[in-house]
Protein backbone atom coordinates (compact mmCIF):
# COMPACT_ATOMS: atom_id res chain seq x y z
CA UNK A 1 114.12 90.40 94.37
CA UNK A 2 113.16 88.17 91.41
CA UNK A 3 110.46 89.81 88.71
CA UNK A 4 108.16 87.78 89.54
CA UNK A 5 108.40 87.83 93.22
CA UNK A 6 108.11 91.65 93.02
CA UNK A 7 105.31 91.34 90.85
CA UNK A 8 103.27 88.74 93.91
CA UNK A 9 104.41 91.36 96.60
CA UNK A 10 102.79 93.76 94.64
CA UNK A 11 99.80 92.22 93.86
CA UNK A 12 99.71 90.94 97.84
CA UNK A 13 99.50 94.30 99.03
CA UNK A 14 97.39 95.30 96.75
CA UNK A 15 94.88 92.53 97.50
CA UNK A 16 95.68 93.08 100.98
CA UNK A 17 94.57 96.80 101.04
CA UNK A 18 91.70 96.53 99.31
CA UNK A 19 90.50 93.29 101.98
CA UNK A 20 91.53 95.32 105.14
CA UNK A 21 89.94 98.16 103.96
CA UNK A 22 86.91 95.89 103.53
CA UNK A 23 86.42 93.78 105.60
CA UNK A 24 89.21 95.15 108.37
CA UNK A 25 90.98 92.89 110.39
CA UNK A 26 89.20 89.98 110.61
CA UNK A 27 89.72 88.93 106.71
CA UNK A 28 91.80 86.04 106.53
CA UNK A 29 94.96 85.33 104.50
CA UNK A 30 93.44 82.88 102.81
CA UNK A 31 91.09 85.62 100.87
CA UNK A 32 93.61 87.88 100.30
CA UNK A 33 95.61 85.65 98.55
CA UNK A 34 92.67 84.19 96.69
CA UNK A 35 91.93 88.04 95.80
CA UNK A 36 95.58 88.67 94.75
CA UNK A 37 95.60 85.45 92.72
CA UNK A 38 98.44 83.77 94.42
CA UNK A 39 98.69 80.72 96.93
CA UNK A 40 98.58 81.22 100.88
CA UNK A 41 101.78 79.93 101.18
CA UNK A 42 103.02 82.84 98.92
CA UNK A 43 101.78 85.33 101.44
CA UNK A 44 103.60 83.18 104.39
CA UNK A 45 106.91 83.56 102.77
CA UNK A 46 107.04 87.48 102.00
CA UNK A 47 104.84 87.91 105.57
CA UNK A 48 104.93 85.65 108.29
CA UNK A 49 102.03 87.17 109.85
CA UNK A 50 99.02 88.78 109.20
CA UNK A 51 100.16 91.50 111.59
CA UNK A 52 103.30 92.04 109.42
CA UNK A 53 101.27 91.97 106.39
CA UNK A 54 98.79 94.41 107.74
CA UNK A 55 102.34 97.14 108.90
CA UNK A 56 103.92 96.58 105.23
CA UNK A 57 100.40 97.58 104.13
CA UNK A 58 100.18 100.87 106.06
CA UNK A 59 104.08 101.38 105.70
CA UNK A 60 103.47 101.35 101.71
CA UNK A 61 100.71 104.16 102.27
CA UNK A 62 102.64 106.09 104.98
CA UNK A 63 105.36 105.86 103.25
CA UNK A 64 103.88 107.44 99.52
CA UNK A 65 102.71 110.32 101.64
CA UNK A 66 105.88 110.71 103.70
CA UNK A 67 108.14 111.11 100.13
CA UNK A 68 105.77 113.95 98.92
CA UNK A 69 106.04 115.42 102.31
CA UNK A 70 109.53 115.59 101.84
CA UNK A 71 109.11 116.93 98.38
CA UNK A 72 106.42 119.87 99.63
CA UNK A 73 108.73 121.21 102.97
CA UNK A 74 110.95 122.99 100.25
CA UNK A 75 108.43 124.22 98.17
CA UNK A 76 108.08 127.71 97.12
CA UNK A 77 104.33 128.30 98.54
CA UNK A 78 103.83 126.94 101.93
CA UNK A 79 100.30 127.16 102.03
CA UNK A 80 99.84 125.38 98.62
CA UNK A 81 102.51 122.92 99.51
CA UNK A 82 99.98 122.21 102.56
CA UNK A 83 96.93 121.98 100.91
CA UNK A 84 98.51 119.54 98.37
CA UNK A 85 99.90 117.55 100.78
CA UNK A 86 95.91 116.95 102.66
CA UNK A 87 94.67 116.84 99.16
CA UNK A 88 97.22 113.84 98.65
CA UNK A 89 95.83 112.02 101.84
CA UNK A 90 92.66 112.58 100.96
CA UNK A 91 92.97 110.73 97.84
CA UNK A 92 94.55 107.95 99.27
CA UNK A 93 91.90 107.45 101.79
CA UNK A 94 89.08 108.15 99.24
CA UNK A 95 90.43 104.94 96.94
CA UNK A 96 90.82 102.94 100.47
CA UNK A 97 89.60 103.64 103.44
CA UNK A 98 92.11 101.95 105.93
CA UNK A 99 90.88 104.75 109.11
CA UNK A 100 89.69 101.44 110.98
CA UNK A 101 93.23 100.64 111.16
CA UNK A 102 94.37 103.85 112.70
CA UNK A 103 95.69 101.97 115.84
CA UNK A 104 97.45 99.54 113.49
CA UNK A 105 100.87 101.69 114.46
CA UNK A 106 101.05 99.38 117.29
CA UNK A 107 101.47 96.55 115.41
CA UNK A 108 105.31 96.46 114.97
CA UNK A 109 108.32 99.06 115.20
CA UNK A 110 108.79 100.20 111.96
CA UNK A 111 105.41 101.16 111.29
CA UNK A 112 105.69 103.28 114.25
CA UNK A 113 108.65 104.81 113.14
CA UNK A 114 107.06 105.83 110.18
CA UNK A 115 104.36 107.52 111.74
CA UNK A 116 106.86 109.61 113.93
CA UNK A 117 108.65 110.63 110.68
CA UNK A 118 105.14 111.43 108.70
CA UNK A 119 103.86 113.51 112.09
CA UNK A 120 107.39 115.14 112.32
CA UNK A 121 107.09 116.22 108.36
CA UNK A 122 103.62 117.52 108.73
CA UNK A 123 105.15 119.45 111.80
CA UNK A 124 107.22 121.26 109.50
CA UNK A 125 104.68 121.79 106.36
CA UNK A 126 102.53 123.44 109.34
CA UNK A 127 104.87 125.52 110.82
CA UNK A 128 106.18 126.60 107.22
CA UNK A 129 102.48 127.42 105.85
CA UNK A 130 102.51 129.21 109.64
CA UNK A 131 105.36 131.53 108.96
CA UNK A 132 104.12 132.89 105.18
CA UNK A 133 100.85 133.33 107.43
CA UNK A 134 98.65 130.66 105.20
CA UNK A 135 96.99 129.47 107.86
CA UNK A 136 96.19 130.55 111.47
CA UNK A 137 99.22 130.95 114.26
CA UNK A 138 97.23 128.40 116.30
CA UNK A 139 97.34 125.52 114.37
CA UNK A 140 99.35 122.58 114.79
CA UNK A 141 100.70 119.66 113.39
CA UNK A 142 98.88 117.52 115.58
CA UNK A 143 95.52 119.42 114.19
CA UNK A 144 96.89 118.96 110.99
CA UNK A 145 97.22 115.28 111.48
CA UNK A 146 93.77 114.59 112.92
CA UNK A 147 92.18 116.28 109.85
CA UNK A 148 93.63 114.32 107.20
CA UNK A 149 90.88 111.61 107.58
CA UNK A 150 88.27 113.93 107.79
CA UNK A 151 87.10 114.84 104.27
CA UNK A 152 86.55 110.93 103.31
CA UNK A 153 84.96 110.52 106.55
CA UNK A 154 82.37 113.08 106.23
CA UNK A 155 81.95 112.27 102.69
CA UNK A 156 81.36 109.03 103.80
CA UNK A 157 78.20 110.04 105.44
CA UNK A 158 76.39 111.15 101.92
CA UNK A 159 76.06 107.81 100.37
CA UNK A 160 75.02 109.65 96.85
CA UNK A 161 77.57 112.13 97.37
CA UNK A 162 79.61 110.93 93.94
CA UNK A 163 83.21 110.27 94.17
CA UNK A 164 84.53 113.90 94.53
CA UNK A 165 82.67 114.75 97.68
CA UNK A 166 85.50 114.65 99.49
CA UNK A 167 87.11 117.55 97.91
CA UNK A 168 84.43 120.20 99.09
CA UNK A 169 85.01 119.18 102.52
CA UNK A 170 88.80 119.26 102.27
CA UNK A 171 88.17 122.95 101.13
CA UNK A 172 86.13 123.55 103.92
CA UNK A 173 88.47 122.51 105.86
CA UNK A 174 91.51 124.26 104.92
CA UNK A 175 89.07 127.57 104.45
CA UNK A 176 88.81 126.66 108.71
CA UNK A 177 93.26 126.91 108.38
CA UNK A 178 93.48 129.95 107.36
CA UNK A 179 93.90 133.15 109.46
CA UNK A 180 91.27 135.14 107.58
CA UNK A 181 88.20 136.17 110.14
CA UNK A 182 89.42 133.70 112.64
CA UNK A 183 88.05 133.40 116.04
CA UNK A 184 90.66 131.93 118.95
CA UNK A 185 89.93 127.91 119.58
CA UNK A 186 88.29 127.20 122.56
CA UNK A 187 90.72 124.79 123.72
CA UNK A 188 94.40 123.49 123.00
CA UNK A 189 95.27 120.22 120.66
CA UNK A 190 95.48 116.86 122.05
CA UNK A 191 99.30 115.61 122.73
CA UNK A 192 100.06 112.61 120.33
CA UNK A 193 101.93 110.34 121.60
């Protein structure tokens, strides 16, 4: 790819993040190729769709936290490796919040493969931060998975919150992982599928 073609497709997505996460799916191409300062037919040629705009979008994101999930499953302190991965997610989510497009997995077959692979590695930072007993024995993947939006979310709620908010609920949270004083969970996880 030509410099400056990388440079629009980086810009696009951007652009693109920053609309979807504002304005979800109803903003047009049109504005998020104003807002990335290139022409629509710019956006046409590296995405013929919205909807494949929209999957290289959340493949970019799933994708950044899928390579430091690889990175953490052969770290030296499960539990750390964990929390660092959440924190990581957390981040993300705090500098876009994209959770309105949690059913945009449907929208083509890589993006779904990605999710499988990000679920599969958060299956295996679980069931390592298991084993050094980090966390509880009764925690999954799949709870580990639903959580990750969760700090942003509730921080979302305190509109004067400040920026960090999200970080005292992520401790909360993994505080709730570990085995310490535990009660048993009243019921079992959801299947994702």
């Amino acid at each position: 790819m030509r410099a400056d073609a990388a440079r629009n497709r980086a810009l696009l997505l951007a652009a693109a993040e920053a609309a979807f996460a504002e304005r979800g799916l109803d903003v047009s191409v049109a504005d998020i190729a104003q807002r990335a300062g290139i022409g629509k037919g710019t956006v046409f040629r590296h995405f013929p769709t919205k909807g494949d705009l929209l999957a290289e979008v959340m493949l970019d994101r799933i994708g950044a936290l899928s390579h430091a999930g690889k990175r953490l499953t052969t770290a030296d302190d499960p539990g750390a490796a964990l929390l660092e991965f959440l924190t990581l997610a957390a981040e993300r989510q705090q500098q876009n919040d994209m959770s309105l497009l949690r059913e945009a997995h449907a929208v083509n077959e890589r993006l779904a493969d990605a999710r499988t692979e990000m679920f599969a590695l958060i299956d295996i930072l679980v069931e390592r931060a298991r084993e050094a007993g980090a966390i509880r024995a009764d925690v999954t993947g799949t709870d580990v998975a639903l959580l990750m939006c969760a700090p942003g979310h509730v921080a979302g709620f305190a509109p004067h919150g400040g920026p960090d908010l999200w970080r005292r609920y992520l401790a909360i949270i993994f505080d709730g992982l570990r085995p310490q004083g535990a009660g048993p969970l009243p019921v079992p996880p959801p299947q994702v599928g």
